[in-house]
Protein backbone atom coordinates (compact mmCIF):
# COMPACT_ATOMS: atom_id res chain seq x y z
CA UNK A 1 100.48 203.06 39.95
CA UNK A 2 99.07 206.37 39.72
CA UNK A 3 101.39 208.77 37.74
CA UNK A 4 99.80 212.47 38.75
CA UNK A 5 98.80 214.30 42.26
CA UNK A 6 95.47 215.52 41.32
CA UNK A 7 95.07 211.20 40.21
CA UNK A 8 96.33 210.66 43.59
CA UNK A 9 93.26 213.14 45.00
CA UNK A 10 90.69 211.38 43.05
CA UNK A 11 91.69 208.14 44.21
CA UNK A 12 91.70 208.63 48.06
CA UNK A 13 88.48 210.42 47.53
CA UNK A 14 86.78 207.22 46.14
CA UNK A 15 88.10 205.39 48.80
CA UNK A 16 86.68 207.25 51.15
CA UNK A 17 83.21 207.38 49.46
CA UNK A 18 83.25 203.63 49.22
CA UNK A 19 84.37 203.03 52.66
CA UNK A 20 81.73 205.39 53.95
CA UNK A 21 79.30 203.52 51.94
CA UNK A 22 78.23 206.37 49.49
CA UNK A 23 79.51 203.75 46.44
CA UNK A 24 78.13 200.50 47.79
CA UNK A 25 79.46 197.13 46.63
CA UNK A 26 78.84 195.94 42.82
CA UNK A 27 77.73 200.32 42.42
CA UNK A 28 78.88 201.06 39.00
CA UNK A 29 81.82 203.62 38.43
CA UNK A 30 81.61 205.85 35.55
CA UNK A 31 84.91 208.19 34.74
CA UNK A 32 83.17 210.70 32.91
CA UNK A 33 80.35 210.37 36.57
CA UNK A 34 83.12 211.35 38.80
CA UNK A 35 85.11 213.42 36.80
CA UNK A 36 81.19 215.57 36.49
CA UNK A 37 80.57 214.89 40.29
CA UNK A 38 84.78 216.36 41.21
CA UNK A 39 85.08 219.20 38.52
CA UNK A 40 87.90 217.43 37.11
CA UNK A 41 88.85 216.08 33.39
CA UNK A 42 88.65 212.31 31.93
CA UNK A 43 92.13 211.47 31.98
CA UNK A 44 93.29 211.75 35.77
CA UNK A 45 89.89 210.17 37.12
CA UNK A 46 90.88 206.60 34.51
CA UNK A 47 94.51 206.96 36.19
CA UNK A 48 92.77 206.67 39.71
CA UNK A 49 90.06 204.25 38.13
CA UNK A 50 93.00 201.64 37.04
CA UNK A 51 94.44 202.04 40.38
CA UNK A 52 92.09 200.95 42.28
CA UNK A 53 91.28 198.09 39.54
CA UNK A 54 95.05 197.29 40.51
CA UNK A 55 94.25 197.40 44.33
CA UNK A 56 91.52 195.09 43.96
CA UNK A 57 89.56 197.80 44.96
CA UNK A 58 87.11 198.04 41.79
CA UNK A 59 86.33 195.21 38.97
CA UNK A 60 86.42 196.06 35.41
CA UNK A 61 83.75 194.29 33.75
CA UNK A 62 84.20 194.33 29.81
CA UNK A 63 82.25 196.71 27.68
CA UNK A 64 80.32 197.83 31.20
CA UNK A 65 83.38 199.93 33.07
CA UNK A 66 84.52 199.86 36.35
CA UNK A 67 81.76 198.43 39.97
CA UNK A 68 82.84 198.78 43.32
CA UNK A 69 84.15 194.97 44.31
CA UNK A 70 81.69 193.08 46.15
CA UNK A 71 84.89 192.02 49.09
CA UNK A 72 86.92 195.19 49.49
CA UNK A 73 90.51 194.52 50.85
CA UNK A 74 91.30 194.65 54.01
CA UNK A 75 93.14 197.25 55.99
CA UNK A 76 91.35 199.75 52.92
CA UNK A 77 90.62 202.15 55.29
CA UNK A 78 94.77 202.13 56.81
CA UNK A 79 95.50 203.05 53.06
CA UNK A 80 93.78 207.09 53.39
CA UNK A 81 96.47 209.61 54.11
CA UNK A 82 95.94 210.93 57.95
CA UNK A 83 97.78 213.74 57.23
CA UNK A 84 96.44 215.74 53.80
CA UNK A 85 98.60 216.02 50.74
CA UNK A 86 100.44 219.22 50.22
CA UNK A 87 98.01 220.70 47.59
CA UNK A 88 95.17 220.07 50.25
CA UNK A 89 96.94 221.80 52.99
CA UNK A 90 97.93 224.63 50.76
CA UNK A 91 94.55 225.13 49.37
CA UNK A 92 93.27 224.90 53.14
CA UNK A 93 95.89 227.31 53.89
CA UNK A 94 94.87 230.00 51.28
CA UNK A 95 91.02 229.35 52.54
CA UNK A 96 91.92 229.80 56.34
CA UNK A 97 94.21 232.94 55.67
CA UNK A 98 91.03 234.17 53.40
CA UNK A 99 88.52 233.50 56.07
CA UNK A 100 90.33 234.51 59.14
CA UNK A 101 91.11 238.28 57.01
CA UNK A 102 94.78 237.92 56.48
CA UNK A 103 93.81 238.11 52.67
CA UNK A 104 92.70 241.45 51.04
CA UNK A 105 89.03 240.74 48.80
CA UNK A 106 91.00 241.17 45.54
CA UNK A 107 94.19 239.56 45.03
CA UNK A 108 96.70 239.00 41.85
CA UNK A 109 97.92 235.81 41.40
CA UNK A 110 101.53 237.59 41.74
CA UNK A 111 100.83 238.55 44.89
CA UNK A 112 99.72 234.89 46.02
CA UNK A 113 103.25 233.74 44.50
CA UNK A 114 104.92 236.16 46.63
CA UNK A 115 102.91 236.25 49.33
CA UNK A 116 103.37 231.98 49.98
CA UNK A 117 106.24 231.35 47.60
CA UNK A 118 104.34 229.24 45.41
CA UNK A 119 104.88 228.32 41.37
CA UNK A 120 102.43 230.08 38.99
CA UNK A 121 100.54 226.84 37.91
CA UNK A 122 99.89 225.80 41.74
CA UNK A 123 98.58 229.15 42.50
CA UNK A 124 96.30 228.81 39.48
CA UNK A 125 95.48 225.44 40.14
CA UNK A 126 94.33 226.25 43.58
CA UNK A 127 92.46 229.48 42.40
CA UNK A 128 90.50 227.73 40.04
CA UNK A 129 89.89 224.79 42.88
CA UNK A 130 88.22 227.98 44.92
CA UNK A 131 86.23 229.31 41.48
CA UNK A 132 85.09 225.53 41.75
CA UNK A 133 83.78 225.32 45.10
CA UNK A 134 81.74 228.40 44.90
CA UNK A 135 84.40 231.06 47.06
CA UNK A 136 86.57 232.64 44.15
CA UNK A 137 85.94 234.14 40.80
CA UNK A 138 88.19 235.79 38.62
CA UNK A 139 87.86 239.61 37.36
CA UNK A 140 86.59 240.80 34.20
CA UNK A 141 89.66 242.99 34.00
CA UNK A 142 92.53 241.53 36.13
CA UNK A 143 93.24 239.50 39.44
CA UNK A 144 90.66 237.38 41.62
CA UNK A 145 88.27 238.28 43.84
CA UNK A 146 87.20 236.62 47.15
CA UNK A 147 83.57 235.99 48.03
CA UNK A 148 82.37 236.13 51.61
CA UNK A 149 80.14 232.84 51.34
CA UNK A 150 79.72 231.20 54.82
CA UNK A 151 83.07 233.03 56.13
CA UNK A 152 80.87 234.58 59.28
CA UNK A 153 78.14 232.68 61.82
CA UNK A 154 75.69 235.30 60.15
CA UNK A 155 76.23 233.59 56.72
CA UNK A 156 76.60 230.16 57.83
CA UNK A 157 73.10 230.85 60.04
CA UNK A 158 71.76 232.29 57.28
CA UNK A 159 72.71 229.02 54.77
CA UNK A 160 70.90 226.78 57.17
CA UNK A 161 67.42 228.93 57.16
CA UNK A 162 68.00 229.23 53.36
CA UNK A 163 68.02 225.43 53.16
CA UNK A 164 65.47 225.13 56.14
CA UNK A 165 63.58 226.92 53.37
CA UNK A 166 63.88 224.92 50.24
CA UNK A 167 64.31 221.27 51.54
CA UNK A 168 61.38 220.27 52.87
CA UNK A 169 59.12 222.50 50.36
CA UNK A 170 60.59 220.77 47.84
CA UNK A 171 59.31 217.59 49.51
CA UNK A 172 55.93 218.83 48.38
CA UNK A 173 56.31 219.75 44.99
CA UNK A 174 54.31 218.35 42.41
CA UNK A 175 56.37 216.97 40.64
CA UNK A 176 58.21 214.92 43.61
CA UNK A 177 58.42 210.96 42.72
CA UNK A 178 59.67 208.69 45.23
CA UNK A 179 62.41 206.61 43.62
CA UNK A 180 62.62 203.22 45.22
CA UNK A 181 66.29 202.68 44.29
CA UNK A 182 67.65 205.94 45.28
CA UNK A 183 65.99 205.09 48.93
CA UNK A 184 67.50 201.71 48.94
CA UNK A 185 70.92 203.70 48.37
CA UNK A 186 70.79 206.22 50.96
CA UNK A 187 69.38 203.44 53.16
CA UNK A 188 72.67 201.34 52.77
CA UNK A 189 74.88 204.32 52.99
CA UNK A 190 73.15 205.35 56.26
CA UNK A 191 73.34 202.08 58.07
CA UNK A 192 76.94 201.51 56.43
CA UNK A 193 77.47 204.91 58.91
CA UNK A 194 76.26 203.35 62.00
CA UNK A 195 78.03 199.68 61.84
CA UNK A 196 81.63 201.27 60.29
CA UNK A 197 84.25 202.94 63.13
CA UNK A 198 83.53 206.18 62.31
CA UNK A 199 86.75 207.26 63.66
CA UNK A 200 88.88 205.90 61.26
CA UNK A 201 87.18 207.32 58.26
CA UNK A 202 88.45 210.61 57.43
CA UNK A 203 85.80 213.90 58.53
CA UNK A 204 86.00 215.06 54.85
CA UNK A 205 83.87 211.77 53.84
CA UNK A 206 81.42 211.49 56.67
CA UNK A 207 80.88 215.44 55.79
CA UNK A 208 80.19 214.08 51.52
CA UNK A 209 77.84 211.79 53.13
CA UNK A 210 75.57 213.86 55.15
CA UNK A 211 75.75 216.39 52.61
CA UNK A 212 74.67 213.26 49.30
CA UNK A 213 71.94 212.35 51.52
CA UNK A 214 70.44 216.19 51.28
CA UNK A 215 70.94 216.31 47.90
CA UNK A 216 69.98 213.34 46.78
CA UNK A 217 66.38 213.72 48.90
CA UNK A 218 66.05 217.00 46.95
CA UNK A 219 66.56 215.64 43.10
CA UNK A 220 63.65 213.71 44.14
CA UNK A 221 61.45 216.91 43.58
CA UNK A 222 62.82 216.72 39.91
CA UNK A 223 62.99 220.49 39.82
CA UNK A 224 66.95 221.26 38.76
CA UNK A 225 67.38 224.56 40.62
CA UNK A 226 66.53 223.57 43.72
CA UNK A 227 69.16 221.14 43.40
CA UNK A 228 71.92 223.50 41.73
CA UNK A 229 70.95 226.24 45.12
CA UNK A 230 71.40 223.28 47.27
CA UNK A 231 74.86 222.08 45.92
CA UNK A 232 76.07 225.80 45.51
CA UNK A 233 75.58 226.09 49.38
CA UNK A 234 76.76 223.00 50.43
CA UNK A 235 79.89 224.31 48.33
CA UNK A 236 80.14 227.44 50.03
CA UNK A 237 80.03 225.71 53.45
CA UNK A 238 82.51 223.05 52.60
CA UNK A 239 85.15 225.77 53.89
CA UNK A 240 83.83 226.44 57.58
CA UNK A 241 83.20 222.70 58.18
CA UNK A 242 86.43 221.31 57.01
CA UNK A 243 87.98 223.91 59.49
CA UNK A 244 86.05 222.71 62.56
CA UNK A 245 86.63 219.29 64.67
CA UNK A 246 83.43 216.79 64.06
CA UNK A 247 82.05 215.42 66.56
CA UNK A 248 81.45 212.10 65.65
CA UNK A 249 79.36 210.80 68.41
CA UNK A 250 77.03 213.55 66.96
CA UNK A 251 77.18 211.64 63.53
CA UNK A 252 75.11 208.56 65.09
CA UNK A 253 72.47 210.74 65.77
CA UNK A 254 72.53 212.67 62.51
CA UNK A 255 72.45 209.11 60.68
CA UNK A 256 69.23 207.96 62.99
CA UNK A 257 67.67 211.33 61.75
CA UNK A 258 68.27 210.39 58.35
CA UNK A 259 67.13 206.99 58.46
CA UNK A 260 63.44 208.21 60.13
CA UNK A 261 63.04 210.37 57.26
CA UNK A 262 63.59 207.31 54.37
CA UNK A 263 61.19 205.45 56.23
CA UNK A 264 58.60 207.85 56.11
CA UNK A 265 59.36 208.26 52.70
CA UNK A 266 59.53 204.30 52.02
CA UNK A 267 55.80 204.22 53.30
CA UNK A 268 54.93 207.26 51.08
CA UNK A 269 54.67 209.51 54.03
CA UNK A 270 56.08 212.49 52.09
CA UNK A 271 54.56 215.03 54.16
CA UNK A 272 55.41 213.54 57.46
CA UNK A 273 58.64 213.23 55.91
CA UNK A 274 59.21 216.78 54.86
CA UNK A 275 57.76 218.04 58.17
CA UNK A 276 60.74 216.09 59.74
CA UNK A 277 63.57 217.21 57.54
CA UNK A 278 62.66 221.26 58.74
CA UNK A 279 62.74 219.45 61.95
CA UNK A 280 65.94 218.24 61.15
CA UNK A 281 67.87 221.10 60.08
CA UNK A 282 65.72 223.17 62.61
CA UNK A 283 67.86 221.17 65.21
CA UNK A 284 71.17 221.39 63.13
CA UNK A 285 70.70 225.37 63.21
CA UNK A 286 70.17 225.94 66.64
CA UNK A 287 73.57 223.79 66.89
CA UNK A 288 75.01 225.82 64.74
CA UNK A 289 73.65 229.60 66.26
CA UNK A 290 76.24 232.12 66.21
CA UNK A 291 76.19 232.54 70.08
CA UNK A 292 77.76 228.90 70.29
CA UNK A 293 80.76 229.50 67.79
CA UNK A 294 83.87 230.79 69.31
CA UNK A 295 84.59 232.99 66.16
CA UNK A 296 88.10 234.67 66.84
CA UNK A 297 90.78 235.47 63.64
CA UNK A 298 92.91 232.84 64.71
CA UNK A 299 91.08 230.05 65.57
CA UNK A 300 87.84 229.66 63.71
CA UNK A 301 85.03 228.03 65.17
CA UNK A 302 84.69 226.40 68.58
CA UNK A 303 85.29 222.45 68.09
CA UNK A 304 83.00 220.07 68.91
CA UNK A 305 80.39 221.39 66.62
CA UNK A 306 78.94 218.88 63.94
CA UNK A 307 78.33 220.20 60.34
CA UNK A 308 76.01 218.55 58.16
């Protein structure tokens, strides 16, 4: 049983990774792995790790950890929330009322406890979530300050030429080396996409995998910073995409994309490849164009967009 909320998080987010496919059958499971990959300590992700051990959904294998179970139960997807816990819909909250302006730049954590009646360790908790995904930091002196990341179209037009601009250069780099195994991964995860009902997997997931595909492509150029600009991006985008309806049908396409680019890249047709990932998020962008968004305070973007 798993004793804490944030436990709780962790394990509903592994769920949905391995029903998505991004942790594929017998894929090992390291705690100290996800508690790097979620920005979280040791001891809630082996809370969540021994739950799903419990619900037959991982294996421990002695002196090697926890692997993904080759037969996952049934009705695994039925056991994600449909509705988000309350930490994730007051952490949306706080996100939505800072996008849509009904948050000053610079805040006090008093002021958040007055403002939504919160304790002082949840509004903490949920500030330093924000730190985490790249749209908070806190003051030298005192308070928090909000950053604008991708809160406009301009910003989230401008994130997609930014990456239009690193992703397939770093295709050509030197120093990229195929890695046969990684392929094989994103190859699985992919076609796991295209045979699973997409509409009973939760948007947050299918968003994780689009976005491990980019970044995994990209730590094939085995340069570390363009990998740390990508993830800081995809962090700062996280925000507008969770906010906006996906449109699934969409996804099938997006997965196709990504499956033509691995199979250039299986053949060794790196530049081909590269060529078709600007292609790729060439398309994405002119999805995305600011024209297209229906950008008023109260409503966010128009639905129906897809994020990447």
């Amino acid at each position: 049983m798993v004793a804490s909320p944030l436990a709780t998080r962790i394990t509903t987010r592994l769920i949905g990774e391995i029903t998505a496919g991004s942790l594929p059958p017998g894929q090992h499971v390291g705690a100290q792995q996800v508690a790097d990959r979620y920005g979280v300590s040791r001891t809630p992700v082996r809370e969540a790790l021994a739950a799903l051990e419990e619900a037959g959904v991982l294996v421990r294998q002695a002196n090697r950890g926890f692997f993904v179970a080759e037969t996952l139960p049934e009705g695994l997807l039925e056991s994600l929330p449909s509705e988000p816990d309350a930490d994730s819909a007051d952490y949306q909250r706080l996100a939505d009322d800072w996008l849509t302006d009904k948050l000053p730049e610079e805040v006090t954590e008093q002021h958040l406890r007055q403002t939504y009646g919160w304790t002082k360790s949840h509004v903490a908790d949920l500030l330093v979530r924000a730190a985490r995904e790249g749209w908070a930091e806190r003051k030298e002196g005192y308070g928090w300050r909000f950053l604008p990341v991708a809160k406009t179209p301009e910003a989230f037009d401008e994130i997609y030429r930014f990456r239009m601009a690193i992703e397939p250069v770093a295709m050509l780099e030197p120093s990229f080396e195929l890695d046969r195994e990684v392929l094989s991964q994103q190859r699985r995860i992919q076609e796991n996409m295209l045979e699973i009902d997409i509409n009973s997997v939760p948007a947050e997931h299918l968003l994780q995998s689009g976005a491990l595909f980019h970044e995994e492509i990209i730590k094939l150029s085995r340069n570390p910073f363009f990998l740390m600009a990508l993830q800081r991006v995809n962090r700062m985008r996280r925000l507008m995409e969770y906010r906006a309806e996906v449109n699934r049908d969409r996804l099938v396409e997006q997965c196709s994309e990504h499956l033509d680019i691995l199979a250039l890249l299986e053949r060794g047709e790196v530049v081909d490849a590269s060529y078709l990932m600007r292609q790729h998020l060439s398309g994405a962008l002119k999805r995305k164009s600011p024209l297209a968004w229906n950008w008023a305070a109260d409503s966010g973007p128009a639905s129906g967009e897809t994020r990447r």
